[in-house]
PDB file of N, CA and C in Angstrom:
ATOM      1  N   UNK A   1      20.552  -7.037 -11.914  1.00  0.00           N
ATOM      2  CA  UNK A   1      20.888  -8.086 -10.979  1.00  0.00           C
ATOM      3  C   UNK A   1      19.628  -8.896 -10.655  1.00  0.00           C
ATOM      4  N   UNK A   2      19.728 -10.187 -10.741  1.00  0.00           N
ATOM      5  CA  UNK A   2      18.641 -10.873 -10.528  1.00  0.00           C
ATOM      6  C   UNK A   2      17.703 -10.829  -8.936  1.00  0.00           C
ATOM      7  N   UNK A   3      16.860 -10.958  -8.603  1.00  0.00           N
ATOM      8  CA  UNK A   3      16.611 -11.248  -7.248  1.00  0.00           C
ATOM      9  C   UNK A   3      17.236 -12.641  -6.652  1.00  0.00           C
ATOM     10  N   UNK A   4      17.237 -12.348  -5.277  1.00  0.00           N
ATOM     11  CA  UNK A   4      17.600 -13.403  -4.301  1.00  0.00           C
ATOM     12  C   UNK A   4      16.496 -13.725  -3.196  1.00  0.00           C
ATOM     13  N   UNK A   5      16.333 -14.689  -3.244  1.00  0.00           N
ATOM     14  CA  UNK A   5      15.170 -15.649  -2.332  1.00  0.00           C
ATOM     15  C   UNK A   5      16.032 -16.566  -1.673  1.00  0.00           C
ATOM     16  N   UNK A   6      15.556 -16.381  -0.264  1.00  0.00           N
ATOM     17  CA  UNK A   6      15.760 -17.215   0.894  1.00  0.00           C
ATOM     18  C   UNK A   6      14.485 -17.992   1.576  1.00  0.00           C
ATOM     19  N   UNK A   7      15.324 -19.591   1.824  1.00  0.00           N
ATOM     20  CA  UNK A   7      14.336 -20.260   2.948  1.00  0.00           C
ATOM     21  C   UNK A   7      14.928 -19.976   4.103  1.00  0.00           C
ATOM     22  N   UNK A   8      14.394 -19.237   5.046  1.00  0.00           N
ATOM     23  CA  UNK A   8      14.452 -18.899   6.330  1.00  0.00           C
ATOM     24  C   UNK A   8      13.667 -20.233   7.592  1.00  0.00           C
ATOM     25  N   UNK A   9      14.688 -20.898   8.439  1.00  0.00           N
ATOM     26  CA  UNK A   9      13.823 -22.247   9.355  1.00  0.00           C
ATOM     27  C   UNK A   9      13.987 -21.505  11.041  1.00  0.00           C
ATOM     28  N   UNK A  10      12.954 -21.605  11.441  1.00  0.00           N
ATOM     29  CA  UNK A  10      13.496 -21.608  12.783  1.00  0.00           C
ATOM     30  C   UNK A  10      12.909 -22.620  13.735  1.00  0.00           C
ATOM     31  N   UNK A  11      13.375 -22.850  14.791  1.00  0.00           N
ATOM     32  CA  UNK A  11      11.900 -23.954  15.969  1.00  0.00           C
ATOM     33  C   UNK A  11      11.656 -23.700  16.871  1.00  0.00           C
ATOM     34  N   UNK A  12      10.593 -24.429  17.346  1.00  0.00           N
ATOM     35  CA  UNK A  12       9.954 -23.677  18.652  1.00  0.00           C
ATOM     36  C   UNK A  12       9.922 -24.778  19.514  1.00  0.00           C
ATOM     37  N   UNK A  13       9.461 -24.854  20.661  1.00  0.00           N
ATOM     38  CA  UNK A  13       9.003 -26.049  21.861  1.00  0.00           C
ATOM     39  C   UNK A  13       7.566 -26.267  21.595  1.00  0.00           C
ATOM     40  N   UNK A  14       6.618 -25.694  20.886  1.00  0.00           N
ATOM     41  CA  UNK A  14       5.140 -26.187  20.430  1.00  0.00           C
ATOM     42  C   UNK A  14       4.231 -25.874  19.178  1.00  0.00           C
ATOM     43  N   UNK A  15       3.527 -26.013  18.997  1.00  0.00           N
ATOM     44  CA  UNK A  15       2.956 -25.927  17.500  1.00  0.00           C
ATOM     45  C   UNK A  15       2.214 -24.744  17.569  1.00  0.00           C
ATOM     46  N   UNK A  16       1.436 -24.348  18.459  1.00  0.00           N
ATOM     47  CA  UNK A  16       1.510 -22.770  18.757  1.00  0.00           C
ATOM     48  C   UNK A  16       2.122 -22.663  18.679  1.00  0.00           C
ATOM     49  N   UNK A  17       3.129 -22.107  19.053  1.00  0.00           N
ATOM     50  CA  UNK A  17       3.990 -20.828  18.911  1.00  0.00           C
ATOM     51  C   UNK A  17       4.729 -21.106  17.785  1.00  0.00           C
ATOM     52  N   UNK A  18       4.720 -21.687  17.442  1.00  0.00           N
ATOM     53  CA  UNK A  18       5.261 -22.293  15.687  1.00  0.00           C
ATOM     54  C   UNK A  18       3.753 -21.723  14.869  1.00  0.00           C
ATOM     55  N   UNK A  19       2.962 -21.889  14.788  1.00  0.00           N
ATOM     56  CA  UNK A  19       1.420 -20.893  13.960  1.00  0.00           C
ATOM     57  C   UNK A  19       1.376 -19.893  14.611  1.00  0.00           C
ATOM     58  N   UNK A  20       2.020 -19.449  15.534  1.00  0.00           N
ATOM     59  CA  UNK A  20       1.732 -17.796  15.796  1.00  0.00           C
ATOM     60  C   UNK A  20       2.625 -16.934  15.094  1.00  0.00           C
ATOM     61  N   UNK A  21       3.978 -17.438  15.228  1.00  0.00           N
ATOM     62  CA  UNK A  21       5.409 -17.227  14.656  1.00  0.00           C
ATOM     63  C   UNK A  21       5.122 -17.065  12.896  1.00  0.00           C
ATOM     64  N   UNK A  22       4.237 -17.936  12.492  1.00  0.00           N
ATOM     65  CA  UNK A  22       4.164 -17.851  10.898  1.00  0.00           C
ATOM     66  C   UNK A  22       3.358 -16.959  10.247  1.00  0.00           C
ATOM     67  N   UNK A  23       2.584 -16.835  11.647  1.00  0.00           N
ATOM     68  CA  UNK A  23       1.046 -16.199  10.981  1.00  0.00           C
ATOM     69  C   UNK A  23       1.396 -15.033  11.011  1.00  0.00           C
ATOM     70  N   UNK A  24       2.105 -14.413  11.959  1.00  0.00           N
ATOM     71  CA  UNK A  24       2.764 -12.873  12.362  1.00  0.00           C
ATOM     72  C   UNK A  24       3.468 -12.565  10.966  1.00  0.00           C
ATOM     73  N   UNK A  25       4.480 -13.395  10.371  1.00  0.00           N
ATOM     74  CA  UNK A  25       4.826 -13.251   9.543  1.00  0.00           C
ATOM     75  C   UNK A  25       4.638 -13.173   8.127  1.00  0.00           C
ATOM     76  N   UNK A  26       3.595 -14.208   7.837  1.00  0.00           N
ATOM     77  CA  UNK A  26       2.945 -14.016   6.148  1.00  0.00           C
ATOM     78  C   UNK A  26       2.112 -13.109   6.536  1.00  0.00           C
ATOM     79  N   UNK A  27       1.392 -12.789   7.606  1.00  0.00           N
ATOM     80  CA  UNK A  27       0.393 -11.216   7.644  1.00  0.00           C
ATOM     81  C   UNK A  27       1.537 -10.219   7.648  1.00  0.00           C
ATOM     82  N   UNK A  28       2.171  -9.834   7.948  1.00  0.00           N
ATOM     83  CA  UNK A  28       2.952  -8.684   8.038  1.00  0.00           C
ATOM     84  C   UNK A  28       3.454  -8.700   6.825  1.00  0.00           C
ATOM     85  N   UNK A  29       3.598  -9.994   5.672  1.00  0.00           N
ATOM     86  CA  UNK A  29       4.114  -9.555   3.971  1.00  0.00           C
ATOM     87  C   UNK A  29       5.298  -9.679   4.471  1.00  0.00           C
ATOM     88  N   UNK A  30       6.148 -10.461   5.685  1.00  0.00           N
ATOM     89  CA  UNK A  30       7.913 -10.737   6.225  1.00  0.00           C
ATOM     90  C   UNK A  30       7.840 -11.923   4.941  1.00  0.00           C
ATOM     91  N   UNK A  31       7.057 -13.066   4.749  1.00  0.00           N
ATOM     92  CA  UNK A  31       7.564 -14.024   3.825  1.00  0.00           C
ATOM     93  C   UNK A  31       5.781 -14.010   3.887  1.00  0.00           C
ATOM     94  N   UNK A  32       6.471 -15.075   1.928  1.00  0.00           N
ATOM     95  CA  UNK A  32       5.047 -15.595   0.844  1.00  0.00           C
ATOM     96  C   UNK A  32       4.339 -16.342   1.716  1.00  0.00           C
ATOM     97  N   UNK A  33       4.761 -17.486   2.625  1.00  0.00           N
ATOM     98  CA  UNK A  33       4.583 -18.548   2.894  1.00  0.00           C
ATOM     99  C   UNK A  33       5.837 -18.849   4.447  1.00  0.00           C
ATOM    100  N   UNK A  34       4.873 -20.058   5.047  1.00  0.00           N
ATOM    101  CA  UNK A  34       5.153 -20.259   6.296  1.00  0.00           C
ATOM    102  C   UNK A  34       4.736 -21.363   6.463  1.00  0.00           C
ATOM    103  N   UNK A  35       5.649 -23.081   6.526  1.00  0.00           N
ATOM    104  CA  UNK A  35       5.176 -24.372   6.871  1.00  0.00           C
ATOM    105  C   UNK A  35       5.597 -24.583   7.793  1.00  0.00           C
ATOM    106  N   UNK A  36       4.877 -25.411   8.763  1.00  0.00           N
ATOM    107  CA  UNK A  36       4.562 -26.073   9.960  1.00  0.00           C
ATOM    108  C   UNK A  36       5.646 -27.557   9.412  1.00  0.00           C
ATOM    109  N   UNK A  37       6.549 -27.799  10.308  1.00  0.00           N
ATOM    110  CA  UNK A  37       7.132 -29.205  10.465  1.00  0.00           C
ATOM    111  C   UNK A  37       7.577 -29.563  11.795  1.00  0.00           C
ATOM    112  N   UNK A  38       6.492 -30.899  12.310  1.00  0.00           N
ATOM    113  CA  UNK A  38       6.823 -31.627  13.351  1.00  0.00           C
ATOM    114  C   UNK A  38       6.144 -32.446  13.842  1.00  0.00           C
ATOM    115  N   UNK A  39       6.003 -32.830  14.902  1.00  0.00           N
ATOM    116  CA  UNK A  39       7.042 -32.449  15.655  1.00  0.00           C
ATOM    117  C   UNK A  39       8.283 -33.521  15.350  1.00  0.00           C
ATOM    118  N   UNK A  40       9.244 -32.569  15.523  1.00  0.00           N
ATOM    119  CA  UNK A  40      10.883 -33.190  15.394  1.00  0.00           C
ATOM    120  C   UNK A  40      11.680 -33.583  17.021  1.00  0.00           C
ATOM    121  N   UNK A  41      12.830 -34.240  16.629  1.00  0.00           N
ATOM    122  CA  UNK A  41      13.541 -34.592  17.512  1.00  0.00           C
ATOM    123  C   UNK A  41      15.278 -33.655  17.323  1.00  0.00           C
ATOM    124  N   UNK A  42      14.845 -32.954  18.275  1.00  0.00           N
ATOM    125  CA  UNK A  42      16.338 -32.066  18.750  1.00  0.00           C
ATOM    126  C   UNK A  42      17.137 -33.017  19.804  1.00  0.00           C
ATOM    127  N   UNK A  43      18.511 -32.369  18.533  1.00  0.00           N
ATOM    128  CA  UNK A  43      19.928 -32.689  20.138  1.00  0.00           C
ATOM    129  C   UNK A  43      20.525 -31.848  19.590  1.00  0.00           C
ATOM    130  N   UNK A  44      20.927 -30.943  21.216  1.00  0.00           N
ATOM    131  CA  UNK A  44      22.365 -29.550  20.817  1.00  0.00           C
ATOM    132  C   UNK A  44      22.852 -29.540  22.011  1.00  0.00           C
ATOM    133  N   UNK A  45      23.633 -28.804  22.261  1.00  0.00           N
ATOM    134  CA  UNK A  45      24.180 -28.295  23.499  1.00  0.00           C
ATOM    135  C   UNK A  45      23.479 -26.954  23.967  1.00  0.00           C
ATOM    136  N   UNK A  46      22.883 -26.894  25.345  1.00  0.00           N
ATOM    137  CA  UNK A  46      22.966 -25.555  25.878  1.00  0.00           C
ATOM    138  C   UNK A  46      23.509 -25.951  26.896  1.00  0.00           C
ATOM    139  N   UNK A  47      24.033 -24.581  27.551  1.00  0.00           N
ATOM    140  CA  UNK A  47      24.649 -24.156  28.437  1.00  0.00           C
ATOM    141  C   UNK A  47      25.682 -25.187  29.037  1.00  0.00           C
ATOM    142  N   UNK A  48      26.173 -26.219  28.416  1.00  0.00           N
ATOM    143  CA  UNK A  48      27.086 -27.088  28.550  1.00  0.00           C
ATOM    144  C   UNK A  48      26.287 -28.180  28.511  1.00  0.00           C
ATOM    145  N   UNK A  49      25.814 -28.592  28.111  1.00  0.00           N
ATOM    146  CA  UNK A  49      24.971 -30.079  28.775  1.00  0.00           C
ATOM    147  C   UNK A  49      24.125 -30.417  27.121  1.00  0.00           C
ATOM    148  N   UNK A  50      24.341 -31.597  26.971  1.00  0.00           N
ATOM    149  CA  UNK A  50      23.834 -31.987  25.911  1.00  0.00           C
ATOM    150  C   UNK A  50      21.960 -32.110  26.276  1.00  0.00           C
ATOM    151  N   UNK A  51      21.242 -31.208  25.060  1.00  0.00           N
ATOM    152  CA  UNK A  51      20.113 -31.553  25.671  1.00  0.00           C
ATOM    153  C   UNK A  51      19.254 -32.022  24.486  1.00  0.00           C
ATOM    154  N   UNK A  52      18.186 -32.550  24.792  1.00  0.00           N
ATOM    155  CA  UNK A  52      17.115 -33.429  23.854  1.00  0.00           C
ATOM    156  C   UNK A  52      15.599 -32.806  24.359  1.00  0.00           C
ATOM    157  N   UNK A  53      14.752 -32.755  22.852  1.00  0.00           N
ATOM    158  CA  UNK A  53      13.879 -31.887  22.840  1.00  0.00           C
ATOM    159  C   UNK A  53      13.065 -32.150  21.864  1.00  0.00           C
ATOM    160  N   UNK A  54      11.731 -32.250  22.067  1.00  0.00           N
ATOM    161  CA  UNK A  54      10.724 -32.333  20.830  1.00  0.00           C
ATOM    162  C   UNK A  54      10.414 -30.884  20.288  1.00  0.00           C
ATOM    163  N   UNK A  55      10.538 -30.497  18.845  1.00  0.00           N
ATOM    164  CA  UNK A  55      10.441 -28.916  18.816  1.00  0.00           C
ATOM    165  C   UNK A  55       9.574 -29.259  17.077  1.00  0.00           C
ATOM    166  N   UNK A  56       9.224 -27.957  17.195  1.00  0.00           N
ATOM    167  CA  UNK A  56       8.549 -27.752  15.567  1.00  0.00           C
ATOM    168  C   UNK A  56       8.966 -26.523  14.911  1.00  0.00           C
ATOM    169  N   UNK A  57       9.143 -27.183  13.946  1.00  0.00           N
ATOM    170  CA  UNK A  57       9.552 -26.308  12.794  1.00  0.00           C
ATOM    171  C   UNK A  57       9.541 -25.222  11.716  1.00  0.00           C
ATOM    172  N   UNK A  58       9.527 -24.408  11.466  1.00  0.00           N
ATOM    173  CA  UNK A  58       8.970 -23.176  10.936  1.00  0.00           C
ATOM    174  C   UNK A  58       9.510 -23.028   9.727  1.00  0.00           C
ATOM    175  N   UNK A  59       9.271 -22.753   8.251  1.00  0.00           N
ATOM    176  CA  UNK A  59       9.964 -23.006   7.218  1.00  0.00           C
ATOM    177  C   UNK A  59       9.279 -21.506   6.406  1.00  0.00           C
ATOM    178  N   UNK A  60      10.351 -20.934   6.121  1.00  0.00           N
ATOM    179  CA  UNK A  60       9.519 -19.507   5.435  1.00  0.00           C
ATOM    180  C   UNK A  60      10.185 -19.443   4.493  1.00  0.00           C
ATOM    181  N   UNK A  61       9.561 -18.812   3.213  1.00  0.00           N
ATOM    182  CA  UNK A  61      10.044 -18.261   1.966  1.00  0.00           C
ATOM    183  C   UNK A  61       9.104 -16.680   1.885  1.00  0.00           C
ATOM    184  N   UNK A  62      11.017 -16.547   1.802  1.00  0.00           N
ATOM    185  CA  UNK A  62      10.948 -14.979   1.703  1.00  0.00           C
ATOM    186  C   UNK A  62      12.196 -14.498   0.527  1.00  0.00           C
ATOM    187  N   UNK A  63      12.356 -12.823   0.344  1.00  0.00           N
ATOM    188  CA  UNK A  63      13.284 -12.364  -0.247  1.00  0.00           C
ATOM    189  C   UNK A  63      14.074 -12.075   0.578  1.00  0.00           C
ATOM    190  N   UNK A  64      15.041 -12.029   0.415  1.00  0.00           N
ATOM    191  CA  UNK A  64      16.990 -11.683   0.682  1.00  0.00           C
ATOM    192  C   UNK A  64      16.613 -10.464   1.270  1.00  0.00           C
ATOM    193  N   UNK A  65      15.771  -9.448   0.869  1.00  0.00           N
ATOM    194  CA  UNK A  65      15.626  -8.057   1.336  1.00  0.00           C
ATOM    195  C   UNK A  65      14.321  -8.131   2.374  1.00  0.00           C
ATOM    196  N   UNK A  66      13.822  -9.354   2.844  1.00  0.00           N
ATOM    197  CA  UNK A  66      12.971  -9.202   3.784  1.00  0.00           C
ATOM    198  C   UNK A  66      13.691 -10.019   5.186  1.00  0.00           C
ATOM    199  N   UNK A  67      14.745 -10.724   4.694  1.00  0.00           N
ATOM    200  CA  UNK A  67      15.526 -11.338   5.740  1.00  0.00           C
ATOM    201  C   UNK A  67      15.201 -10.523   7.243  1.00  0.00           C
ATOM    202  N   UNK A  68      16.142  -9.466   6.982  1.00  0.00           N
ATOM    203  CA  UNK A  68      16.184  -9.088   8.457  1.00  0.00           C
ATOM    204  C   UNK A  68      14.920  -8.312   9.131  1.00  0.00           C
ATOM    205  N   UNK A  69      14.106  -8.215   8.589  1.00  0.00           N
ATOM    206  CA  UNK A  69      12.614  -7.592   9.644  1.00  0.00           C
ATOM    207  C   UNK A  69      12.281  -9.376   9.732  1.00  0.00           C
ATOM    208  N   UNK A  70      12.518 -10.257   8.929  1.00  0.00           N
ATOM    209  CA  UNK A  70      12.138 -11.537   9.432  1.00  0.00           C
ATOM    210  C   UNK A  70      12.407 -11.592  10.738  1.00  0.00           C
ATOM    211  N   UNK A  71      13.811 -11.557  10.514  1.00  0.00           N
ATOM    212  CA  UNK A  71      14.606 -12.413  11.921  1.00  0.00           C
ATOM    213  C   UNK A  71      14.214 -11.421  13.036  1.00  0.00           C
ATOM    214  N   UNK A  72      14.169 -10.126  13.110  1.00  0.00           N
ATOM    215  CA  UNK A  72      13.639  -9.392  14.297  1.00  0.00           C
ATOM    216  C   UNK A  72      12.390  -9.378  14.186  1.00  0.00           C
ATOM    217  N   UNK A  73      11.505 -10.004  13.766  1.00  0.00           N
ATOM    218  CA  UNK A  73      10.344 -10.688  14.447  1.00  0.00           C
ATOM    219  C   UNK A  73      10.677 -11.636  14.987  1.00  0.00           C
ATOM    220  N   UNK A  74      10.771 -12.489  14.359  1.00  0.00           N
ATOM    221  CA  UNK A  74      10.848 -14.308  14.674  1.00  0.00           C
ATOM    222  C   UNK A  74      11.697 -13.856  16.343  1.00  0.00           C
ATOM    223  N   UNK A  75      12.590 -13.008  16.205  1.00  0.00           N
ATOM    224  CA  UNK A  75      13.369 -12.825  17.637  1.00  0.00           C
ATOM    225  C   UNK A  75      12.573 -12.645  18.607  1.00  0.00           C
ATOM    226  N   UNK A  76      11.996 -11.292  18.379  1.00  0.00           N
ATOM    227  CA  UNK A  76      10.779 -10.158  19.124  1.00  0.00           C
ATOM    228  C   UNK A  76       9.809 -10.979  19.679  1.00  0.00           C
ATOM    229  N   UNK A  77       9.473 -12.291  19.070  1.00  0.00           N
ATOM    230  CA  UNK A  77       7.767 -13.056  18.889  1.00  0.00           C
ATOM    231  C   UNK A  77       8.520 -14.476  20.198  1.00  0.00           C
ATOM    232  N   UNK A  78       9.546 -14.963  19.959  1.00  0.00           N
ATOM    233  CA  UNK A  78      10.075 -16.611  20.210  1.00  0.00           C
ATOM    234  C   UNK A  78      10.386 -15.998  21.564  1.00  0.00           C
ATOM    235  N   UNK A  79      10.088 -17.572  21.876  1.00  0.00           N
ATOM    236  CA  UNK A  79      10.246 -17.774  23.753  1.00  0.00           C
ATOM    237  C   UNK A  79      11.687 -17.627  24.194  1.00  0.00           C
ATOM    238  N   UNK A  80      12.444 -18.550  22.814  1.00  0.00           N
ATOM    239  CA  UNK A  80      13.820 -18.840  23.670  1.00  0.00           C
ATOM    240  C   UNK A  80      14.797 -17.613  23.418  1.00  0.00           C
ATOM    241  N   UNK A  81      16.043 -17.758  24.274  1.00  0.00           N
ATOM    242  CA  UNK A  81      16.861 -17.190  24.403  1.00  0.00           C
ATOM    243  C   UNK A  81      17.518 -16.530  23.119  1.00  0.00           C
ATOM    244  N   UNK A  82      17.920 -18.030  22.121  1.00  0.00           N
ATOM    245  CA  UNK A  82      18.623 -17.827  21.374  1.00  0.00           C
ATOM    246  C   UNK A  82      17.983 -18.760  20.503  1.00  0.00           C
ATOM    247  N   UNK A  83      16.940 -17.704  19.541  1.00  0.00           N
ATOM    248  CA  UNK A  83      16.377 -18.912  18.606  1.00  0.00           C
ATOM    249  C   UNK A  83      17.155 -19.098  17.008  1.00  0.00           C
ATOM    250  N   UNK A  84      16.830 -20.485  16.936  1.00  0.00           N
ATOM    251  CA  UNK A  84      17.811 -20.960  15.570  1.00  0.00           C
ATOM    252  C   UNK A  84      16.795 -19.640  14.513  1.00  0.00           C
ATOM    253  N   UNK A  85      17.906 -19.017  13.923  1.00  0.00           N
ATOM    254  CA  UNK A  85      17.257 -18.641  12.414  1.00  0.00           C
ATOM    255  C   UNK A  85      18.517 -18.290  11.610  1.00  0.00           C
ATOM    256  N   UNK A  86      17.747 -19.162  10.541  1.00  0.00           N
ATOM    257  CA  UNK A  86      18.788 -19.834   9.937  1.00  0.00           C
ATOM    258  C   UNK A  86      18.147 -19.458   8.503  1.00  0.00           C
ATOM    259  N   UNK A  87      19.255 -18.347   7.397  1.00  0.00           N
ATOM    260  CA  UNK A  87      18.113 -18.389   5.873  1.00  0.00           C
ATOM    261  C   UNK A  87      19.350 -19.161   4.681  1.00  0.00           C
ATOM    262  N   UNK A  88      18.721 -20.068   4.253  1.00  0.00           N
ATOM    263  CA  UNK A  88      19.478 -20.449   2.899  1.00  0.00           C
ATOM    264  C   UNK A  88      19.098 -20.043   1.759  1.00  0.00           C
ATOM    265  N   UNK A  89      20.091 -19.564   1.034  1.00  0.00           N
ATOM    266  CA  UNK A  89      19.834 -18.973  -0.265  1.00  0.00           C
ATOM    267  C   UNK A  89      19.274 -19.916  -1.206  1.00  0.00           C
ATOM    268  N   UNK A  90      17.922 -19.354  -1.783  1.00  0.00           N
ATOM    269  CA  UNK A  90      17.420 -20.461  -3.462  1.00  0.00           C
ATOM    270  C   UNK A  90      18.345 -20.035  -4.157  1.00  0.00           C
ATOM    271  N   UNK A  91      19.019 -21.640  -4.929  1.00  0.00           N
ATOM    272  CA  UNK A  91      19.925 -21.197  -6.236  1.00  0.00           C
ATOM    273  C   UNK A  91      19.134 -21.356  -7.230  1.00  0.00           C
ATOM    274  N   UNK A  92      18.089 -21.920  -7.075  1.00  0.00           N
ATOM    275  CA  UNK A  92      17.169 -22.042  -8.757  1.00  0.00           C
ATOM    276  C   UNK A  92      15.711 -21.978  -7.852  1.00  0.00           C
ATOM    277  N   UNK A  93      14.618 -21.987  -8.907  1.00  0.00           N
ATOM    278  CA  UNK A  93      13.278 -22.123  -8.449  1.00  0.00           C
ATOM    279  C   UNK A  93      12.725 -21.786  -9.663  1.00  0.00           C
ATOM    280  N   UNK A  94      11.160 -22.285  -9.249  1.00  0.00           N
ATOM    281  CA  UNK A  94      10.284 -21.714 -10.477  1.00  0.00           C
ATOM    282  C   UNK A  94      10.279 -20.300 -10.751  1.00  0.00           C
ATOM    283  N   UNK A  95      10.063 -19.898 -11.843  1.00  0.00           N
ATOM    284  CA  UNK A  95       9.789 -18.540 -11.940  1.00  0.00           C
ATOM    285  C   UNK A  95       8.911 -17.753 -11.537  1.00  0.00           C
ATOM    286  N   UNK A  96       7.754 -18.693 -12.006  1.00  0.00           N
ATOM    287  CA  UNK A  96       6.582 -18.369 -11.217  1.00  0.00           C
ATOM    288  C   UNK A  96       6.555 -18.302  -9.763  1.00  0.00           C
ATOM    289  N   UNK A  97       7.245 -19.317  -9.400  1.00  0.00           N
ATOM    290  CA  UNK A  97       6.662 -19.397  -8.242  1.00  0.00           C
ATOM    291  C   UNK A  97       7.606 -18.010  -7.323  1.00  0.00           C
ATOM    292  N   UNK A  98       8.522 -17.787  -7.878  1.00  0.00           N
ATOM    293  CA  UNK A  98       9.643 -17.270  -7.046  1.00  0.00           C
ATOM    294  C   UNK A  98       8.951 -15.662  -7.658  1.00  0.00           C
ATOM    295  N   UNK A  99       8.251 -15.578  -8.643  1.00  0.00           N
ATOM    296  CA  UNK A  99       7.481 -14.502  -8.305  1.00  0.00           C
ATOM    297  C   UNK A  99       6.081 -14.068  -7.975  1.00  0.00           C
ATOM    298  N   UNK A 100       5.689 -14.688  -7.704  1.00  0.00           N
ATOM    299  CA  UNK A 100       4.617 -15.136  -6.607  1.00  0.00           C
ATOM    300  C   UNK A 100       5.489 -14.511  -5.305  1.00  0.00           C
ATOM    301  N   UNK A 101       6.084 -15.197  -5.067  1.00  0.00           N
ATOM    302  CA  UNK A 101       6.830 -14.860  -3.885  1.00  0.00           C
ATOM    303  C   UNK A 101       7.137 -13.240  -3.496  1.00  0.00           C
ATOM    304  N   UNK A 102       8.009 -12.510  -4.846  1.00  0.00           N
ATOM    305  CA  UNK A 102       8.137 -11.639  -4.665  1.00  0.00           C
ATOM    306  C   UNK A 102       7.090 -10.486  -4.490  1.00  0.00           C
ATOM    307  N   UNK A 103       6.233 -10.695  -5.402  1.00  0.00           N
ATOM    308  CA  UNK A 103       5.076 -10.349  -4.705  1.00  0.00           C
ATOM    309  C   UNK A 103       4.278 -10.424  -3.264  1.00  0.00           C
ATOM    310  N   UNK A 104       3.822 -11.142  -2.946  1.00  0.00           N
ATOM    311  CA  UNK A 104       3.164 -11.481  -1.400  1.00  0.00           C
ATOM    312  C   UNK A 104       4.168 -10.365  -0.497  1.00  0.00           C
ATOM    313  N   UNK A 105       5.575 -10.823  -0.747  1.00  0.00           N
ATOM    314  CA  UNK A 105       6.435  -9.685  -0.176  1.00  0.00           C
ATOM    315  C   UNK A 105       6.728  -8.639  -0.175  1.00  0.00           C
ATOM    316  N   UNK A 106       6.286  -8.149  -1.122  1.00  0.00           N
ATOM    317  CA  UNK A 106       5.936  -6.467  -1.481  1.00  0.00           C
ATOM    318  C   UNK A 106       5.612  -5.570  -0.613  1.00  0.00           C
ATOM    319  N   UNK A 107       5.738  -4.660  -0.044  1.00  0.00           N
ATOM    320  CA  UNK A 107       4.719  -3.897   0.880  1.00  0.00           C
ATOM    321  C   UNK A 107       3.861  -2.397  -0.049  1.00  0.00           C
TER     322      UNK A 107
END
């Protein structure tokens, strides 16, 4: 069975805690890699009320089998309540690169 690689995104309210969030994670071997995107412009709903928000972005590549110690960091580490993490499956990629990847992720 082939491997499966996921981009895992989540956001934060500042760019700290968006480089703390990444750094925790490519040191711990959770994902290869960890990009910084922002700052962005949020609109969602909490708690009934439409709200608007400058947030930054967290973009990780990892394996399918590192998913979930991802997300219970990224949980464990993030300010908010209920942080977006969100992983989409790679349907193609380099080879290289996607083993590169699997590597870094290795423990």
């Amino acid at each position: 069975m082939a491997e499966a690689y996921v981009q895992v995104t989540t956001t934060t309210d500042s760019r700290q805690e968006a480089a703390e969030i990444a750094r925790s994670a490519v040191t711990g071997r959770l994902a290869a890699a960890a990009q910084l995107v922002g700052p962005i412009a949020s609109t969602y709903w909490w708690e009934g009320e439409i709200e608007s928000a400058e947030e930054w972005m967290v973009v990780f590549k990892t394996t399918a089998e590192r998913f979930e110690a991802l997300a219970a960091q990224i949980t464990e580490q993030h300010s908010y309540d209920t942080p977006e993490i969100i992983a989409t499956p790679v349907v193609a990629g380099s080879g290289d690169y996607l083993a590169w990847v699997r590597e870094q992720t290795t423990i």
